[in-house]
N, C-alpha and C. Protein backbone atom coordinates (compact mmCIF):
# COMPACT_ATOMS: atom_id res chain seq x y z
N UNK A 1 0.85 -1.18 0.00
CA UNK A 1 0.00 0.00 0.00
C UNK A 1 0.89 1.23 0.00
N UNK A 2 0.12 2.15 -0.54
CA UNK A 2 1.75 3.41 -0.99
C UNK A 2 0.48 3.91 0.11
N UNK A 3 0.95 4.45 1.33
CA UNK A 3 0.86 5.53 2.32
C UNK A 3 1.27 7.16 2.36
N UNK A 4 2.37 7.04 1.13
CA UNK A 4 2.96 8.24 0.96
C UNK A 4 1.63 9.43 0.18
N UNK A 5 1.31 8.66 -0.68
CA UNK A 5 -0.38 9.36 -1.06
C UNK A 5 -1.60 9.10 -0.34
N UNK A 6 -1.32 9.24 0.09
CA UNK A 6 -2.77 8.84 1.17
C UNK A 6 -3.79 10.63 0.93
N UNK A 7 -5.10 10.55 1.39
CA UNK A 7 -5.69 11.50 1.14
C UNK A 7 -5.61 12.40 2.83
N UNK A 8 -5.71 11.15 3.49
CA UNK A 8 -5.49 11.05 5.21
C UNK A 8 -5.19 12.82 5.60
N UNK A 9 -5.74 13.58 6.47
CA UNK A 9 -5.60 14.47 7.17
C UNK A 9 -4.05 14.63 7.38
N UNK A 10 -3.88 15.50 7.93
CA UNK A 10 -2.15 15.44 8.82
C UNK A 10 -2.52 16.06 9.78
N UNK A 11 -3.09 17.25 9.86
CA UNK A 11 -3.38 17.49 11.53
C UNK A 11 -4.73 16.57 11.96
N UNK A 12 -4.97 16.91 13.31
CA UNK A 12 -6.46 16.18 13.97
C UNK A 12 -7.38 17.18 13.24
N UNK A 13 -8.74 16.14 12.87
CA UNK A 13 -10.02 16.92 12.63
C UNK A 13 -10.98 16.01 13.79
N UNK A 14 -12.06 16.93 13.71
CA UNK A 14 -13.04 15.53 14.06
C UNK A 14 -13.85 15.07 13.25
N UNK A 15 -14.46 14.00 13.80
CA UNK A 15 -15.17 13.15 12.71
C UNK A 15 -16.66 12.86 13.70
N UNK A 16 -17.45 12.66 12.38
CA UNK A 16 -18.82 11.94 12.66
C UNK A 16 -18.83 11.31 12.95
N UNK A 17 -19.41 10.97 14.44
CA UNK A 17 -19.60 9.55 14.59
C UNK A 17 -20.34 8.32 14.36
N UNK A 18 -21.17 9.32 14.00
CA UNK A 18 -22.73 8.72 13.05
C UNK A 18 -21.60 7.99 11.63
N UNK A 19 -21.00 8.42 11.16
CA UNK A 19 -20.19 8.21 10.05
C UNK A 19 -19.29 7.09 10.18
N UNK A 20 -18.85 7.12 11.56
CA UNK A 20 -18.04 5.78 11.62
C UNK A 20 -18.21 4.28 11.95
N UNK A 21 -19.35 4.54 12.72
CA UNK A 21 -20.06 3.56 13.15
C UNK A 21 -21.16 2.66 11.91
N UNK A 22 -21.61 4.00 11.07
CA UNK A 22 -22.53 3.28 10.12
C UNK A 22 -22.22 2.21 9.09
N UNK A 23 -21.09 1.94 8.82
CA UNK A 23 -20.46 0.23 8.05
C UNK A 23 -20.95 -1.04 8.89
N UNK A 24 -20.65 -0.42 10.18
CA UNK A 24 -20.74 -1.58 11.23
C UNK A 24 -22.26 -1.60 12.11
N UNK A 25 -22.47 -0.85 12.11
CA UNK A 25 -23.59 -0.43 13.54
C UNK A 25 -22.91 -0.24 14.75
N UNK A 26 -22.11 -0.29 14.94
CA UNK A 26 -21.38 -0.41 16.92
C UNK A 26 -20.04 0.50 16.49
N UNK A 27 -20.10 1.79 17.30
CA UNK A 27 -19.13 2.49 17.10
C UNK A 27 -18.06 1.92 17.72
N UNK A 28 -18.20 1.45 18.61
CA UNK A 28 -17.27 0.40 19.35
C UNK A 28 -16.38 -0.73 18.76
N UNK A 29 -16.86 -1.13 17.79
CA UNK A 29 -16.22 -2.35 16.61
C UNK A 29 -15.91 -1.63 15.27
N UNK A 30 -16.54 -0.57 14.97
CA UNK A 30 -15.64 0.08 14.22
C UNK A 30 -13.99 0.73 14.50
N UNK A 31 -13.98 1.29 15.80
CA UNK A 31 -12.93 1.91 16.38
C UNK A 31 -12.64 1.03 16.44
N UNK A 32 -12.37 -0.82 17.03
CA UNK A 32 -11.21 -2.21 17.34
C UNK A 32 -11.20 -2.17 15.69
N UNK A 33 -11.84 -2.15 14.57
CA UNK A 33 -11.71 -2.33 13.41
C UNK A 33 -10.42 -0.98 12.71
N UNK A 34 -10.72 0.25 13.01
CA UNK A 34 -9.70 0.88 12.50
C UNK A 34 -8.48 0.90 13.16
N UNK A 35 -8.58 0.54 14.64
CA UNK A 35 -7.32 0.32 15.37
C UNK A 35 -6.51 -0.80 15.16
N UNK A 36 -7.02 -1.96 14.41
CA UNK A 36 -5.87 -2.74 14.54
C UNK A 36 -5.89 -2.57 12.68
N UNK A 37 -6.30 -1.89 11.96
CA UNK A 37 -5.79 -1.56 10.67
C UNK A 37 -4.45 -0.46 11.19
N UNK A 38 -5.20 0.22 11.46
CA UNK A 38 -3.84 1.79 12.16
C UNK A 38 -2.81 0.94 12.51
N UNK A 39 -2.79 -0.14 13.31
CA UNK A 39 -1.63 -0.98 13.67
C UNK A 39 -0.52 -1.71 12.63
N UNK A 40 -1.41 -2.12 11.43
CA UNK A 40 -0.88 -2.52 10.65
C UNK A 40 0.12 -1.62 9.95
N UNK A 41 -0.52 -0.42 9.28
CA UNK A 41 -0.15 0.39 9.14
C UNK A 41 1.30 1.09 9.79
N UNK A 42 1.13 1.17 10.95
CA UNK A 42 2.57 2.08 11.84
C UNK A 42 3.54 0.86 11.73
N UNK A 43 3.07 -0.66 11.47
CA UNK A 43 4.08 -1.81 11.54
C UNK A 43 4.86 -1.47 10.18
N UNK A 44 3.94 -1.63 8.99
CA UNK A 44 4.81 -1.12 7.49
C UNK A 44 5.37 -0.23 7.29
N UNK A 45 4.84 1.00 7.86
CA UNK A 45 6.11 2.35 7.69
C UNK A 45 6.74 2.13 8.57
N UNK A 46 6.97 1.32 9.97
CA UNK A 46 8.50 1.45 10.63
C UNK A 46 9.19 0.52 9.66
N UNK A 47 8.77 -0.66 9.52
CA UNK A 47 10.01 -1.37 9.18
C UNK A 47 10.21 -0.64 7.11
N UNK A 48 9.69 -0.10 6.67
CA UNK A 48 10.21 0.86 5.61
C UNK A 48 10.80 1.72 6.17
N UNK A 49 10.75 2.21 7.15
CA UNK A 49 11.45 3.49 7.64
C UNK A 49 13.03 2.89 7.97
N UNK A 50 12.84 1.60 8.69
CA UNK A 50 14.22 1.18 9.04
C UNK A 50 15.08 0.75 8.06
N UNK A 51 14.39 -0.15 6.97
CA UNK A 51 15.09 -0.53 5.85
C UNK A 51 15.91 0.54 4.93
N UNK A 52 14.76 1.70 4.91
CA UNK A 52 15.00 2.72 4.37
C UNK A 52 16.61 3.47 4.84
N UNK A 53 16.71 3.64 6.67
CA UNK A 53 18.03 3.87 6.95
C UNK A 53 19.04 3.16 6.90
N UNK A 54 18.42 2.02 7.03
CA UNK A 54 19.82 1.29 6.81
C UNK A 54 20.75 1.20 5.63
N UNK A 55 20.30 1.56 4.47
CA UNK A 55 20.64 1.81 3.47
C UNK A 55 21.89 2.74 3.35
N UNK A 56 21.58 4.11 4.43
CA UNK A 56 22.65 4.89 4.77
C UNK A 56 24.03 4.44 5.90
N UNK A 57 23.33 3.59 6.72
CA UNK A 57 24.02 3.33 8.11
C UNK A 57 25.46 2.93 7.74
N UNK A 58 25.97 3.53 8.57
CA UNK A 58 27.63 3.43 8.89
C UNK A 58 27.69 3.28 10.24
N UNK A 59 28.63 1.77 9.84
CA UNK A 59 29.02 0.77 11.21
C UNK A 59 30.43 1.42 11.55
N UNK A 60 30.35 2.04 12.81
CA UNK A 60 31.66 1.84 13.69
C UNK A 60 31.84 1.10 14.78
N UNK A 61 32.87 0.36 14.89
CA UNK A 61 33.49 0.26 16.37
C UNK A 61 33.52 1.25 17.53
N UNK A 62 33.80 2.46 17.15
CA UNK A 62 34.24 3.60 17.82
C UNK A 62 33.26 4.54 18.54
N UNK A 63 32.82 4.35 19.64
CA UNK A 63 32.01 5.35 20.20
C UNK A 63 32.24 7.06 20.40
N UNK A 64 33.31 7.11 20.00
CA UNK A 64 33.57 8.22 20.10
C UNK A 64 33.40 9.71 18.84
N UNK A 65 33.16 8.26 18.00
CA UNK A 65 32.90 8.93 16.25
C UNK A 65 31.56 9.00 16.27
N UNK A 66 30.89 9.84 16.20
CA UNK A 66 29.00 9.80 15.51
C UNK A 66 29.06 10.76 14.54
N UNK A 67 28.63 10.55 13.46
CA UNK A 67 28.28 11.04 12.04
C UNK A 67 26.67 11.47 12.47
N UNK A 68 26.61 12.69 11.52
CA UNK A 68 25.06 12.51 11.11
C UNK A 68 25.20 12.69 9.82
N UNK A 69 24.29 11.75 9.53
CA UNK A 69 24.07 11.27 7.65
C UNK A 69 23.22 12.56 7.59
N UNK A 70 23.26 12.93 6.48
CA UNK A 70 22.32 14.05 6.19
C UNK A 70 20.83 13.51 4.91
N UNK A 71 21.38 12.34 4.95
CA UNK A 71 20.31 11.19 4.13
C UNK A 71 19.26 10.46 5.07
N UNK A 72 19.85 10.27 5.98
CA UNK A 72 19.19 9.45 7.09
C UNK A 72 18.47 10.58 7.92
N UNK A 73 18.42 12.09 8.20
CA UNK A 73 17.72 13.42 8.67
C UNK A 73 16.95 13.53 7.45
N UNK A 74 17.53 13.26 6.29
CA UNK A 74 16.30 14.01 4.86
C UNK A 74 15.15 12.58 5.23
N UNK A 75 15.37 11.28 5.18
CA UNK A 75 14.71 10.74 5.28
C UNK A 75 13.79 10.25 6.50
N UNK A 76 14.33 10.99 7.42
CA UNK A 76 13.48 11.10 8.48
C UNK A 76 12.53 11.80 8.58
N UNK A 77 12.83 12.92 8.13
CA UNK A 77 11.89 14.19 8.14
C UNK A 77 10.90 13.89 7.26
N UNK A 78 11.45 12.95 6.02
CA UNK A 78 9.56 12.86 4.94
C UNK A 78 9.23 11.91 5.81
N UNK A 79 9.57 10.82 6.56
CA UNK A 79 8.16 10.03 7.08
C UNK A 79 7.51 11.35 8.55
N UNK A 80 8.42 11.76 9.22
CA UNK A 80 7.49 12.25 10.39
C UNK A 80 6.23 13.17 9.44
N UNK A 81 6.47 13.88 8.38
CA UNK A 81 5.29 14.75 7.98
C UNK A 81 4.25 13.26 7.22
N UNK A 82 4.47 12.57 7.35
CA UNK A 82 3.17 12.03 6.89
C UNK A 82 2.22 11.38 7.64
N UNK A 83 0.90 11.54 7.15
CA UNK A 83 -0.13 11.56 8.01
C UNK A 83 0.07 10.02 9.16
N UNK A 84 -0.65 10.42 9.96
CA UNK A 84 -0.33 9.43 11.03
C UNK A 84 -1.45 8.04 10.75
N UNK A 85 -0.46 6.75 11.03
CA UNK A 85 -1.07 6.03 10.95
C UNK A 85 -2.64 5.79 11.12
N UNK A 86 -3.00 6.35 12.52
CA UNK A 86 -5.02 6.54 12.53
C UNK A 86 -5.34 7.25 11.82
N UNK A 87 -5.08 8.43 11.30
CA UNK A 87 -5.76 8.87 10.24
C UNK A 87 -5.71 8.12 8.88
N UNK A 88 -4.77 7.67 8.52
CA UNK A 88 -4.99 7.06 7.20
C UNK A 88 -5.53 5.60 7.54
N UNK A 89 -5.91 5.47 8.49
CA UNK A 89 -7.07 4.34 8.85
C UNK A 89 -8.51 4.62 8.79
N UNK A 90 -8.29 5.68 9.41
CA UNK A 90 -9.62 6.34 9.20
C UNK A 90 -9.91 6.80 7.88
N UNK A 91 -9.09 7.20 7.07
CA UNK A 91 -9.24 7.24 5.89
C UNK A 91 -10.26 6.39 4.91
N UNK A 92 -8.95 5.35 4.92
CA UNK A 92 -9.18 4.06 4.48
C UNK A 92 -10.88 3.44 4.85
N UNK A 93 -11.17 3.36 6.35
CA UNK A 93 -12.02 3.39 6.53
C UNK A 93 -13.66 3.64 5.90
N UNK A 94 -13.43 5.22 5.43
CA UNK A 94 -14.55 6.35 5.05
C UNK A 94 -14.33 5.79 3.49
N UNK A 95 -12.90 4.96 2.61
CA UNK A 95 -13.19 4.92 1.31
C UNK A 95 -13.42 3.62 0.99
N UNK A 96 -14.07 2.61 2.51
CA UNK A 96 -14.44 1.03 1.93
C UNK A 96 -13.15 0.64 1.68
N UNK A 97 -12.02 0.57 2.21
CA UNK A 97 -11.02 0.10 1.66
C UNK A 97 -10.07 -1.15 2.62
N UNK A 98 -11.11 -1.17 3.90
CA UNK A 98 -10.35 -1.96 5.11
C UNK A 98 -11.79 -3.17 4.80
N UNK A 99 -11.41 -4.48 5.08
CA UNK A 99 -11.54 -6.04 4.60
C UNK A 99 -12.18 -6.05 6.31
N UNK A 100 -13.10 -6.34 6.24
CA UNK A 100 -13.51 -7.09 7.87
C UNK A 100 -14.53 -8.67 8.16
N UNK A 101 -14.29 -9.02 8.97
CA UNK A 101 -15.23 -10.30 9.30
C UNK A 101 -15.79 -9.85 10.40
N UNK A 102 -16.94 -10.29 11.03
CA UNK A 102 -17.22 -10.98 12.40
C UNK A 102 -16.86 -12.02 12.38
N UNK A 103 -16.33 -12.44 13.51
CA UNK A 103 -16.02 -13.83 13.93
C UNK A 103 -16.89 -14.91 14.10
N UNK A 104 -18.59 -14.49 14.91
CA UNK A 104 -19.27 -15.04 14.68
C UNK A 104 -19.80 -15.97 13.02
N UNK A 105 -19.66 -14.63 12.18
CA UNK A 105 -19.74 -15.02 11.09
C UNK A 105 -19.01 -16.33 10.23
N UNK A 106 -17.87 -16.39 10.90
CA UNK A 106 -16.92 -17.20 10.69
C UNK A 106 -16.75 -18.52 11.22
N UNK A 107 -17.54 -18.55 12.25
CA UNK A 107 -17.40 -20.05 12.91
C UNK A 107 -19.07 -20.57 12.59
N UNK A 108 -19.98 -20.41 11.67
CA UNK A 108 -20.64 -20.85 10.86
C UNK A 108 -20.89 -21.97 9.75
């Protein structure tokens, strides 16, 4: 999933709650529904984020040496501006784009 385009807010708004709840009926199982999407989510951009530095990383022995990569600050700085994982859940959310079951449904 490219996250980097996301439509997702970047600051907080609020939202309808009438709006979030209505896929599901239970605002309550919508929110465990976008929260463990949001989860997924913050799991794929860290480990892109890490892969991403490591790319730059320079191994020393020497504690006394610290570099700052100026690749590894450029690339830090584009993930912190992008929207935060719950919002582009919530996103996702509002465009039908998150997959759900009941469980009940499932042991049928």
């Amino acid at each position: 999933m490219d996250y980097k385009n996301s439509k997702a807010p970047i600051s907080t708004i609020t939202y309808d709650k009438k709006a979030i709840e209505a896929p599901v009926g239970n605002l309550y199982e919508a929110i465990s529904i976008i929260a463990k999407r949001s989860e997924q989510i913050s799991g794929d951009v860290k480990k892109e984020l890490i892969d991403k530095l490591e790319e730059f990383a320079t191994f020393n022995d020497s504690l006394e040496e610290v570099f700052e990569n100026k690749e590894q600050i450029e690339v830090s700085k584009f993930y912190e501006k992008l929207p935060k994982a719950t919002a582009i859940a919530i996103q996702e959310w509002f465009d039908n784009k998150i997959y759900y079951r009941k469980q009940e449904e499932q042991s049928k």
